[in-house]
C-alpha atoms as a PDB file:
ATOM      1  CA  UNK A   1      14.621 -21.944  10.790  1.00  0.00           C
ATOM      2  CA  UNK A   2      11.282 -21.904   8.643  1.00  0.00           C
ATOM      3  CA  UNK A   3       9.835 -24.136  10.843  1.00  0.00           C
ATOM      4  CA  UNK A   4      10.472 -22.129  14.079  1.00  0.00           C
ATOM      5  CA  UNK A   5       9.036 -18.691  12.544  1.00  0.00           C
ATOM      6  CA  UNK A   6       5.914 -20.846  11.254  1.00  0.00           C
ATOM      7  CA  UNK A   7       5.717 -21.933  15.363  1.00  0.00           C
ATOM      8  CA  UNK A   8       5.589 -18.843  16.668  1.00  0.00           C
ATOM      9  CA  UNK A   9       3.348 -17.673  13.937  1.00  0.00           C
ATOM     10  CA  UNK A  10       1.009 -20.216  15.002  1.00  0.00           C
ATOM     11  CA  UNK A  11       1.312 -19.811  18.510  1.00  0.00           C
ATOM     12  CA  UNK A  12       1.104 -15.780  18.285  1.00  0.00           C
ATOM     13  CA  UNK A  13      -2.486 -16.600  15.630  1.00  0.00           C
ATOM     14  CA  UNK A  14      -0.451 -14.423  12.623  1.00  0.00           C
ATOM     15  CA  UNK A  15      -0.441 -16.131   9.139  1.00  0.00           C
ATOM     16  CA  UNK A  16       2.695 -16.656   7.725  1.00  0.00           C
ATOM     17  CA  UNK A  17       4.222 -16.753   4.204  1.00  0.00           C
ATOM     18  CA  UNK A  18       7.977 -17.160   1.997  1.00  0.00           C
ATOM     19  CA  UNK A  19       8.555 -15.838  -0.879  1.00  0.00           C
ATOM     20  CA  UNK A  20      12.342 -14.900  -2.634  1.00  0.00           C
ATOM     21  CA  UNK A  21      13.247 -11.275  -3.507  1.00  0.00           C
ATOM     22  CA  UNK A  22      13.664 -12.177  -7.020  1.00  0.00           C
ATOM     23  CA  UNK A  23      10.076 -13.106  -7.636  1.00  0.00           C
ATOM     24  CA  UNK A  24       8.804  -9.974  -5.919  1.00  0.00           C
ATOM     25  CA  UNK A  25      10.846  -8.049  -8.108  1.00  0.00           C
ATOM     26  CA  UNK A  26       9.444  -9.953 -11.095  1.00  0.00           C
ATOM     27  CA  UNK A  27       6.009  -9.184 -10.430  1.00  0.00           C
ATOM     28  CA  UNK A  28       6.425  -5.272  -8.742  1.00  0.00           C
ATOM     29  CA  UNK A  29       4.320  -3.015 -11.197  1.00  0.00           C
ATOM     30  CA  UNK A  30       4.441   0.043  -8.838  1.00  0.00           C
ATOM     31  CA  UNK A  31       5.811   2.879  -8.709  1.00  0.00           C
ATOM     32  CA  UNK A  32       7.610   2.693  -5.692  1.00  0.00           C
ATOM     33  CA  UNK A  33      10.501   0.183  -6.842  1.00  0.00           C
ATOM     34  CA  UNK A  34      12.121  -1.455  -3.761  1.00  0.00           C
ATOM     35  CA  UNK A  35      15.736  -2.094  -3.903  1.00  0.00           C
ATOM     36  CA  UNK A  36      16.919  -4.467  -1.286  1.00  0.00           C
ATOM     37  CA  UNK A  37      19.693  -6.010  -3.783  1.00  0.00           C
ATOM     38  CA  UNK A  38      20.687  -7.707  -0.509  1.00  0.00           C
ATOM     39  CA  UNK A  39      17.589  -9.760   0.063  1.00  0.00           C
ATOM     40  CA  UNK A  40      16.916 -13.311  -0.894  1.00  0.00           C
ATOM     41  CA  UNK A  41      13.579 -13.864   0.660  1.00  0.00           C
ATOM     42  CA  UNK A  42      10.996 -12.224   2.254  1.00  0.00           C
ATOM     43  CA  UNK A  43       8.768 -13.320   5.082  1.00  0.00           C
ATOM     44  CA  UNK A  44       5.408 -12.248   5.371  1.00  0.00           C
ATOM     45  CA  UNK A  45       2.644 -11.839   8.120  1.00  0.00           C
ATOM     46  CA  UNK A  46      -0.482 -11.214   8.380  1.00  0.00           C
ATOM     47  CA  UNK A  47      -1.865 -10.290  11.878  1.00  0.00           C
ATOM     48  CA  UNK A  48      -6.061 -10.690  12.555  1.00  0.00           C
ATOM     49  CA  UNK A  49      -7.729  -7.315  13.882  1.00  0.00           C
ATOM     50  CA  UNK A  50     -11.108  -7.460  15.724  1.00  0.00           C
ATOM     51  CA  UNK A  51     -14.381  -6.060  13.398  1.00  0.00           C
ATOM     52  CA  UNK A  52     -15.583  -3.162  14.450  1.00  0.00           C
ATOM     53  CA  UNK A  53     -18.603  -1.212  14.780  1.00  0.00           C
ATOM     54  CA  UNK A  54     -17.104   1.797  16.128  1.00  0.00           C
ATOM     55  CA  UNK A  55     -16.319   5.377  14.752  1.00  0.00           C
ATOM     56  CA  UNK A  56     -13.370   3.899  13.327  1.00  0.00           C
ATOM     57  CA  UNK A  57     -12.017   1.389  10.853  1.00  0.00           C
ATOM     58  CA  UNK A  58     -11.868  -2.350  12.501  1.00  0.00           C
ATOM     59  CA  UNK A  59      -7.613  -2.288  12.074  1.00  0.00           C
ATOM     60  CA  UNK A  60      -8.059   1.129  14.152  1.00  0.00           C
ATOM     61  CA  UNK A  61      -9.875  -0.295  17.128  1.00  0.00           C
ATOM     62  CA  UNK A  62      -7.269  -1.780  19.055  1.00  0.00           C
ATOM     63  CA  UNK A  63      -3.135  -0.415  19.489  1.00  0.00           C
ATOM     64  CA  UNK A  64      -1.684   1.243  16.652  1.00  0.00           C
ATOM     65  CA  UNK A  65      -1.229  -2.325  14.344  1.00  0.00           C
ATOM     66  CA  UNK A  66       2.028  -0.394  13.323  1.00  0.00           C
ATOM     67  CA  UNK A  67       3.906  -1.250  16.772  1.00  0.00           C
ATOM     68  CA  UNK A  68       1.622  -4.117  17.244  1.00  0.00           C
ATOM     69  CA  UNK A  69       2.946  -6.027  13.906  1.00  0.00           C
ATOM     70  CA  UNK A  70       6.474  -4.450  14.245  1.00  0.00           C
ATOM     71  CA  UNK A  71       6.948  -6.028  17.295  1.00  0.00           C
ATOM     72  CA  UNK A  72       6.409  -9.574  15.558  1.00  0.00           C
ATOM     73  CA  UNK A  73       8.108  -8.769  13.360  1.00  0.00           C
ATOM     74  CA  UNK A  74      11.158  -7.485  15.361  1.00  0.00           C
ATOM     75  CA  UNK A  75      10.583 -11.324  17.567  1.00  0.00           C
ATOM     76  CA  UNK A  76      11.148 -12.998  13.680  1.00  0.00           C
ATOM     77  CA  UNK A  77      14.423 -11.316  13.055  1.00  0.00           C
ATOM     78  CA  UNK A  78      15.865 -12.324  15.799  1.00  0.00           C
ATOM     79  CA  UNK A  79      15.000 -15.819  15.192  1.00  0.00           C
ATOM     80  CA  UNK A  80      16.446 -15.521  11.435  1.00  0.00           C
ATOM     81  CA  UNK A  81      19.711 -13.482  13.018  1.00  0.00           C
ATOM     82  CA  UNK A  82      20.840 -12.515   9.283  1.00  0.00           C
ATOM     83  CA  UNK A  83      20.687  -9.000   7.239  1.00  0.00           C
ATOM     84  CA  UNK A  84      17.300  -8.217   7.132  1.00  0.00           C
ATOM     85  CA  UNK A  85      14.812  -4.645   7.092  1.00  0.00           C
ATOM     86  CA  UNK A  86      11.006  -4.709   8.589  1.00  0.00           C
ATOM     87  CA  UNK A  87       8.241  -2.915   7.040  1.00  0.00           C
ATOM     88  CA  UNK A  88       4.592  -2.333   8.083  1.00  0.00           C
ATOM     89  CA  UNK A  89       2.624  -0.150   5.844  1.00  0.00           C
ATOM     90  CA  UNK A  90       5.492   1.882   5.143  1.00  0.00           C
ATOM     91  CA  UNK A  91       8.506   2.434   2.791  1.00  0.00           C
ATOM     92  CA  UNK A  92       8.615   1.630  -0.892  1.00  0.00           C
ATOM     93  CA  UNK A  93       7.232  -1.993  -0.691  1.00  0.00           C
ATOM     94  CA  UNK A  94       3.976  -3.420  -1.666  1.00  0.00           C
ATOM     95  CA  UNK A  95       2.879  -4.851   1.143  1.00  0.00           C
ATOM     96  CA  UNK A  96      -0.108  -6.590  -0.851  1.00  0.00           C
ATOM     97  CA  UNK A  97       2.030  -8.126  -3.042  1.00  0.00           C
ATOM     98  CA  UNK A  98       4.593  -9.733  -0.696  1.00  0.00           C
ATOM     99  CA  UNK A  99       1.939 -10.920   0.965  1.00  0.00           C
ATOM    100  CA  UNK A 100       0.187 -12.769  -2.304  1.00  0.00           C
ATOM    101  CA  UNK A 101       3.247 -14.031  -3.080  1.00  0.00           C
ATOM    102  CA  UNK A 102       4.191 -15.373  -0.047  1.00  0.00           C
ATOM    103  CA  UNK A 103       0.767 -17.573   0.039  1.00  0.00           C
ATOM    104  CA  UNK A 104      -0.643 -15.261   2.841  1.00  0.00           C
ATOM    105  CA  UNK A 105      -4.147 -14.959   0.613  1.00  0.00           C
ATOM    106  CA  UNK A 106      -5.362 -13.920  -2.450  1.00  0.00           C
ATOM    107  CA  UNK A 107      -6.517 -10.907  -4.170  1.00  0.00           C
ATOM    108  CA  UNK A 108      -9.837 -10.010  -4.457  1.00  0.00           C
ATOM    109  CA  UNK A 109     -11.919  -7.012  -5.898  1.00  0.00           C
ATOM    110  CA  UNK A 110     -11.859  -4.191  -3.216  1.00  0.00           C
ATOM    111  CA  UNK A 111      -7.734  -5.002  -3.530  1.00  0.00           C
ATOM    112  CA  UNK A 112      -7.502  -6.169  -0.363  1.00  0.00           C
ATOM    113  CA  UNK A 113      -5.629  -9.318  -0.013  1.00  0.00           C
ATOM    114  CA  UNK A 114      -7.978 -12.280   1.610  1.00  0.00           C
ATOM    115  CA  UNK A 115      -6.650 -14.596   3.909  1.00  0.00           C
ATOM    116  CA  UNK A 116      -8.639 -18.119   4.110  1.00  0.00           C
ATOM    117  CA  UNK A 117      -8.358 -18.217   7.945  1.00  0.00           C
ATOM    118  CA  UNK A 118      -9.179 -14.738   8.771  1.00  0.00           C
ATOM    119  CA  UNK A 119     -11.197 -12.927   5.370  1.00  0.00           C
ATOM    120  CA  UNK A 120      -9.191  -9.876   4.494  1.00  0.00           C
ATOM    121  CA  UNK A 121      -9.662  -8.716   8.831  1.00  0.00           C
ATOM    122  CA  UNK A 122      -5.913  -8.876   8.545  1.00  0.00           C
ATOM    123  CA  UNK A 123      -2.972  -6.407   8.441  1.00  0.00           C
ATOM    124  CA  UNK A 124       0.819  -6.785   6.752  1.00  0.00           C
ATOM    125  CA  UNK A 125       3.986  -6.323   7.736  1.00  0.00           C
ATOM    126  CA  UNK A 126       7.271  -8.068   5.842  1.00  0.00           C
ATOM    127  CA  UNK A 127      10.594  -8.957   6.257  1.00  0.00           C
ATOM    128  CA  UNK A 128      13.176  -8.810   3.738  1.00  0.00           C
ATOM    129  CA  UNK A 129      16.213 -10.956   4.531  1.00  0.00           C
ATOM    130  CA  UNK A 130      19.414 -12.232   2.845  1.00  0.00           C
ATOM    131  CA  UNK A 131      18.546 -15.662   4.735  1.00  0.00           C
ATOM    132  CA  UNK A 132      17.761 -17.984   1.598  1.00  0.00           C
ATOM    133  CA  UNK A 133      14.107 -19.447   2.681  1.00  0.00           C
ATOM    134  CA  UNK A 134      12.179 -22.069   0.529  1.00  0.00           C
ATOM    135  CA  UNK A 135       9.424 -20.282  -0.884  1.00  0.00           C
ATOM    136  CA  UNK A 136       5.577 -20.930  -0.548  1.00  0.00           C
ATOM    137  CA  UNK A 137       3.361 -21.786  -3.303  1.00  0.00           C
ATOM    138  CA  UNK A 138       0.529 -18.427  -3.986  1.00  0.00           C
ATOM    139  CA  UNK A 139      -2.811 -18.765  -3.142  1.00  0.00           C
ATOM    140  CA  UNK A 140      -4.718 -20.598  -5.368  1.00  0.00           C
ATOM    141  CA  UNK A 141      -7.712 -19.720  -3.945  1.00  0.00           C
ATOM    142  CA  UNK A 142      -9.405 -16.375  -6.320  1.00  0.00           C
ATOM    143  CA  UNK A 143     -12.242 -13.708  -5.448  1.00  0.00           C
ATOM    144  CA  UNK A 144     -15.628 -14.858  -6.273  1.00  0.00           C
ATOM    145  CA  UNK A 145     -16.416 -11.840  -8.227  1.00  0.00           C
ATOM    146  CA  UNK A 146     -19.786 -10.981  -6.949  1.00  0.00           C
ATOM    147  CA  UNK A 147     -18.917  -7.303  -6.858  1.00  0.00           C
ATOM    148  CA  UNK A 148     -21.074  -6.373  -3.830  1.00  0.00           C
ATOM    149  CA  UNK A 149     -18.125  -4.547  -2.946  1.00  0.00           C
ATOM    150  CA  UNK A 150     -18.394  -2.569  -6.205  1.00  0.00           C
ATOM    151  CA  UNK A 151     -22.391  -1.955  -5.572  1.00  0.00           C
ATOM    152  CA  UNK A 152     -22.167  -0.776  -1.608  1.00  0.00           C
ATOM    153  CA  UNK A 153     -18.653   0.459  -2.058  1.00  0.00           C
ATOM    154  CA  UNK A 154     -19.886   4.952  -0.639  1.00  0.00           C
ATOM    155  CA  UNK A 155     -17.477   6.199  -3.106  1.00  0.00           C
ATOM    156  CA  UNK A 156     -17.314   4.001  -5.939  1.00  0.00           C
ATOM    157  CA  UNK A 157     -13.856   3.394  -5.422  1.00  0.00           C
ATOM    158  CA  UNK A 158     -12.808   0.103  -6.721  1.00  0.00           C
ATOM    159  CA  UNK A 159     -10.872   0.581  -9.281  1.00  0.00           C
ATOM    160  CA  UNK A 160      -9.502   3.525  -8.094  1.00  0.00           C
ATOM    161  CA  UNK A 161      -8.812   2.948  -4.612  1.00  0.00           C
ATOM    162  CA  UNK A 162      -5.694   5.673  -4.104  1.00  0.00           C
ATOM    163  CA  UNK A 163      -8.039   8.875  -5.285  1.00  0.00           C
ATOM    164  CA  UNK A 164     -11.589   8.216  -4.404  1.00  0.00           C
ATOM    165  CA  UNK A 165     -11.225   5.764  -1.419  1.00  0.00           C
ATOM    166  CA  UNK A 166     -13.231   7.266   1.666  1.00  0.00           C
ATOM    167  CA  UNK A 167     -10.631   6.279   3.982  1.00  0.00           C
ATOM    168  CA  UNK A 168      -7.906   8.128   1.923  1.00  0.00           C
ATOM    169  CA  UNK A 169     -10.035  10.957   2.019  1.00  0.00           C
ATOM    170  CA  UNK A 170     -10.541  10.920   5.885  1.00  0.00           C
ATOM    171  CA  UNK A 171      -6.622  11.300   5.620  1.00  0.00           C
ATOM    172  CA  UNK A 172      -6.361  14.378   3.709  1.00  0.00           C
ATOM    173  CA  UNK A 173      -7.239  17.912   3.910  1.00  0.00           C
ATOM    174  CA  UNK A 174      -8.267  18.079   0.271  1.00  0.00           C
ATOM    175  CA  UNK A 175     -12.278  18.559   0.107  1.00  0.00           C
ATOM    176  CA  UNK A 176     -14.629  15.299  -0.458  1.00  0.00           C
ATOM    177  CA  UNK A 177     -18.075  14.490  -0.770  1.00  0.00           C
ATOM    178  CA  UNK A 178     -18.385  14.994   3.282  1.00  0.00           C
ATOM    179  CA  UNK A 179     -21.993  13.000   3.210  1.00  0.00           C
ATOM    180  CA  UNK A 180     -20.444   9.842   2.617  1.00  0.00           C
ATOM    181  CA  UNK A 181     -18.242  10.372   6.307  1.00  0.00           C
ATOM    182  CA  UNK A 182     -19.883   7.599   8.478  1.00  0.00           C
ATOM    183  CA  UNK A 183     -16.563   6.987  10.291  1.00  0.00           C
ATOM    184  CA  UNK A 184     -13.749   9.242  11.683  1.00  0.00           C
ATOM    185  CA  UNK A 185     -10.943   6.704  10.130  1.00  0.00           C
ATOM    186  CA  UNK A 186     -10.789   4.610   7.916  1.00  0.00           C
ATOM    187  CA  UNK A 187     -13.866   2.655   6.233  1.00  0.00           C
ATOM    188  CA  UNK A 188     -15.346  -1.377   6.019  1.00  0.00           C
ATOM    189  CA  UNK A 189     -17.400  -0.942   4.343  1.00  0.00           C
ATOM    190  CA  UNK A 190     -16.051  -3.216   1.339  1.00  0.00           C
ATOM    191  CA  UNK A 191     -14.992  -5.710   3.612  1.00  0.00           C
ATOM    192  CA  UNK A 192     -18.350  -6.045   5.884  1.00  0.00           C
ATOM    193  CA  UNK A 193     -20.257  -6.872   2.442  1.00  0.00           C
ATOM    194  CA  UNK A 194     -17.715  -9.324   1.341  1.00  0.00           C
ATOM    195  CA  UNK A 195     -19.108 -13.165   1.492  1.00  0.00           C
ATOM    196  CA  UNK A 196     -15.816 -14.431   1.712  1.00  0.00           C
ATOM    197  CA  UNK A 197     -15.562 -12.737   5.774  1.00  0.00           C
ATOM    198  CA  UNK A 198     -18.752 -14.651   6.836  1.00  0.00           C
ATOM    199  CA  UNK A 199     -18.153 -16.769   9.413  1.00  0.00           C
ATOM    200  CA  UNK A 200     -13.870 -16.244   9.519  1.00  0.00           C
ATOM    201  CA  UNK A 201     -12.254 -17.405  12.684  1.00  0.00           C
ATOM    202  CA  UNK A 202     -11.480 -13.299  13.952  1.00  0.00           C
ATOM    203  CA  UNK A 203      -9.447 -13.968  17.188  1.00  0.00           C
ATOM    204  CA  UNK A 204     -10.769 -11.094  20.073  1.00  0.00           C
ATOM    205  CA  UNK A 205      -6.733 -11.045  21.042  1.00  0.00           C
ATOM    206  CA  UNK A 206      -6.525  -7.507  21.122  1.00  0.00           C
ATOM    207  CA  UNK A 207      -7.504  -4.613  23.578  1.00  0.00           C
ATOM    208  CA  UNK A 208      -9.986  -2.892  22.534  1.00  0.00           C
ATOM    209  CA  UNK A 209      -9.669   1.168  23.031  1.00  0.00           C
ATOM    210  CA  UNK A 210     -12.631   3.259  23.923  1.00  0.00           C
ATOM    211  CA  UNK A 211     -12.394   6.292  21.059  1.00  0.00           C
ATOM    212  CA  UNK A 212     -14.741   8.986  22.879  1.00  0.00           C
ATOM    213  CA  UNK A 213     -15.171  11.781  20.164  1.00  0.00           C
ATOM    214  CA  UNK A 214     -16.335  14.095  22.503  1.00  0.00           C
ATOM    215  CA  UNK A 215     -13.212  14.093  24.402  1.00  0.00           C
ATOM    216  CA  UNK A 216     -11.087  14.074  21.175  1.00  0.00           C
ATOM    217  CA  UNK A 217     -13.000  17.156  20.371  1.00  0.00           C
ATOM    218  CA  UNK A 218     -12.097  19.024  23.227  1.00  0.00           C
ATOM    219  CA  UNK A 219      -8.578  17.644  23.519  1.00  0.00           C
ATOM    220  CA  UNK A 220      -6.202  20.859  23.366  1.00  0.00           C
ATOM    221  CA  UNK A 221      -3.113  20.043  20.762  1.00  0.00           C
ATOM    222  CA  UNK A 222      -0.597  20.041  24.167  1.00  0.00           C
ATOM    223  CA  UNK A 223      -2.603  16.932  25.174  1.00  0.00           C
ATOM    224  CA  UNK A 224      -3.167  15.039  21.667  1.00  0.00           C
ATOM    225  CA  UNK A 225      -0.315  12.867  22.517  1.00  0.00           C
ATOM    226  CA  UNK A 226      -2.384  10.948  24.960  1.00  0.00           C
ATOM    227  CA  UNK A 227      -3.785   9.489  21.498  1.00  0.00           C
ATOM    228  CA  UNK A 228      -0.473   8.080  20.124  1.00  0.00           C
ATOM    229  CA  UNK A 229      -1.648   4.474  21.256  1.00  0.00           C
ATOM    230  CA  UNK A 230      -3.947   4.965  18.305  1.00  0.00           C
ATOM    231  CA  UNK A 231      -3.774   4.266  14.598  1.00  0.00           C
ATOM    232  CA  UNK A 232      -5.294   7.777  13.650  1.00  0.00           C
ATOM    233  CA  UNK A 233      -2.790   9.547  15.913  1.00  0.00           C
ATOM    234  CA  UNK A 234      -0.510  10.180  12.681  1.00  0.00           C
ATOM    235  CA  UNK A 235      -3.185  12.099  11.259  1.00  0.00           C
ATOM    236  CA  UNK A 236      -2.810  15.121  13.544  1.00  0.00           C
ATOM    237  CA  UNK A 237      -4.564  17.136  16.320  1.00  0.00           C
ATOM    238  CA  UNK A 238      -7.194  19.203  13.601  1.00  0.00           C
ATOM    239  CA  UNK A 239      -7.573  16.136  11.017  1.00  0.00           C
ATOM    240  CA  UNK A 240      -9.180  14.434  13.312  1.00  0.00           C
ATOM    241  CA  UNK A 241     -11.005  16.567  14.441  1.00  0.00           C
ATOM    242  CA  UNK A 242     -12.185  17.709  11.268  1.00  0.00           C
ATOM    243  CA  UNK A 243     -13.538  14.099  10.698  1.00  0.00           C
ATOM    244  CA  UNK A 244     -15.599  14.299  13.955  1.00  0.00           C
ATOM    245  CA  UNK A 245     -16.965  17.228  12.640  1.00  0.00           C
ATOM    246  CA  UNK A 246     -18.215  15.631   9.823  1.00  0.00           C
ATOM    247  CA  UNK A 247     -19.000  12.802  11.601  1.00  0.00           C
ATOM    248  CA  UNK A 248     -21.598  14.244  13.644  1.00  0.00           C
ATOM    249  CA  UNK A 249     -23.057  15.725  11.027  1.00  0.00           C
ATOM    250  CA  UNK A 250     -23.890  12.734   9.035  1.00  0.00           C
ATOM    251  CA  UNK A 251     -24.878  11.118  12.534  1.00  0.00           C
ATOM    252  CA  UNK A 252     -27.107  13.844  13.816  1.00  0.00           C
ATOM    253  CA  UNK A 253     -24.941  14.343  16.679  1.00  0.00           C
ATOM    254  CA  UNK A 254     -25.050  17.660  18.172  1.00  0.00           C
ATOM    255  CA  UNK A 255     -21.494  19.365  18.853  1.00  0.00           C
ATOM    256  CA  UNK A 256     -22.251  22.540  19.215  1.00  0.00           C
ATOM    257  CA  UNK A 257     -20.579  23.269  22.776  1.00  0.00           C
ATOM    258  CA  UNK A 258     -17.365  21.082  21.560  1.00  0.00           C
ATOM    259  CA  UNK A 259     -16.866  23.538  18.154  1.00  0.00           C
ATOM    260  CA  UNK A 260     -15.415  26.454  20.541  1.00  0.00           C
ATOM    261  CA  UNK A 261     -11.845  23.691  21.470  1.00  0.00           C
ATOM    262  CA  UNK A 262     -11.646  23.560  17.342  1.00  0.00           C
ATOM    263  CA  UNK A 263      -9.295  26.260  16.879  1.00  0.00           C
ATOM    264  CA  UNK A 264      -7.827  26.014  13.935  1.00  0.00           C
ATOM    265  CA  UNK A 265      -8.858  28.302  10.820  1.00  0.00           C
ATOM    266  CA  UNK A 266      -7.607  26.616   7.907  1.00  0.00           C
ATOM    267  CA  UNK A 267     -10.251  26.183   4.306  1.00  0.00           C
ATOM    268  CA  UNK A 268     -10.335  22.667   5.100  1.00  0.00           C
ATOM    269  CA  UNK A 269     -11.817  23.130   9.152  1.00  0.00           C
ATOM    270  CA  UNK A 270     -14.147  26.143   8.367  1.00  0.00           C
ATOM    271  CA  UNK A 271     -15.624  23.889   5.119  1.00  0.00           C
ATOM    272  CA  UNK A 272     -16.497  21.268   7.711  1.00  0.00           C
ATOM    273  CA  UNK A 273     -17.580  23.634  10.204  1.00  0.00           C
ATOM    274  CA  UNK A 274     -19.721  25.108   6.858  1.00  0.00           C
ATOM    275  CA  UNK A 275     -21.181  21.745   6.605  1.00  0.00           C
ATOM    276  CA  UNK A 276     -22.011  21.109   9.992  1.00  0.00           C
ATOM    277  CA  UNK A 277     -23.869  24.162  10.458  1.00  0.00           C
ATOM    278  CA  UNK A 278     -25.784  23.824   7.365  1.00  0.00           C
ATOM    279  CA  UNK A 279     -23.948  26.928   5.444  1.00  0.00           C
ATOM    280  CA  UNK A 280     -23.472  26.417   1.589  1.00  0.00           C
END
């Protein structure tokens, strides 16, 4: 059975890693407990997203990853045909740490896990199963502690990744520092500094979608579904464009004839709006 999933791992370019329910229970710290009693191992993968220079994060370029690495993981279940629940980004599971545990890659300072195959240009889902797998050895592999994600990191975040991450930020309607916005979702900045993603094997195997924030901008709320093939879709019609807003501010990109299709009068839109236009 191991030996199939690790196939069509390799044949699909995911990484893939064991690791038993009892150990990830061991080493949980979070707050979010999991309780699968049920499970007796957990498979992890770790899918490769293209880098981006776009307006959004490099996992935001292509498909939602969500469906994308739900899918897999839907193909893997099948092939273990036992009890078993899927997760990808969501639920009360640390993703990371399944993921470290299962030998996927190691941590490293921004708290991203780094695969040796693909740098940390990767996302997570997992599998917890009642099938009894033999487990994989941890990375043994560590960060090389340079901290030049700690010195170019906009928000000095490390550390403290959950409050004062920019990409969390992007994702709430609580007010920020809006001149560190260089992106409408999400942020790489930790990861394009990182030595350890020079020269990483970053398969092009997924489409690429062209985000046009002009259009976005003018998109009426009846229409936003058109978006839902995107990552930042979950954020909502006037999140987004609240972003773009900032966006173009930090950019120098004039908006002016797009601000009439933003609608909405909540604190958090008109402080953007503020900012755009200069207002204190």
């Amino acid at each position: 059975m191991k030996a199939r999933i690790i196939k069509y791992a390799e044949n699909n370019g995911l990484l893939v890693g064991f690791t038993s329910y009892e150990n990830y229970k061991l080493n949980n710290k979070s707050k979010f407990k999991s309780d699968f009693e049920f499970a007796k191992s957990i498979v992890s993968i770790a899918m490769p997203v293209n880098r981006s220079e776009n307006v959004v994060a490099s996992y935001a370029t292509g498909k939602d990853y969500h469906y994308l690495v739900k899918e897999h993981l839907s193909v893997i279940e099948k092939l273990i045909d036992a009890q078993s629940v899927s997760f990808v980004d969501n639920g009360p599971v640390d993703d990371k740490l399944c993921a470290y545990l299962a030998g996927i890659g190691h941590y490293s300072t921004n708290e991203l896990i780094t695969a040796e195959k693909y740098g940390t240009y990767i996302v997570i889902g997992n599998i917890f199963t009642d099938y009894k797998f033999e487990v994989d050895k941890s990375s043994l592999k560590s960060c090389l502690k340079c901290n030049l994600c700690v010195k170019h990191c906009p928000t000095q975040a490390i550390g403290d990744v959950y409050n004062k991450c920019l990409a969390g930020s992007l994702q709430r309607k609580k007010k920020f520092d809006y001149q560190k916005v260089t992106r409408i979702y999400g942020c790489d900045t930790c990861q394009k500094v990182c030595p350890q993603n020079n020269n990483k094997n970053i398969l092009d195997q997924h489409q690429k979608l062209d985000i046009n924030i002009f259009d976005l901008l003018k998109c009426p709320k009846k229409e936003f579904n058109k978006y839902s093939e995107y990552a930042f879709y979950w954020l909502g019609h006037n999140l987004i464009k609240r972003n773009i807003i900032l966006y173009a501010k930090n950019k120098n990109i004039n908006i002016d004839d797009y601000l009439k299709y933003v609608l909405s009068k909540e604190s958090y839109m008109l402080d953007a709006i503020n900012y755009y236009r200069g207002n204190k």
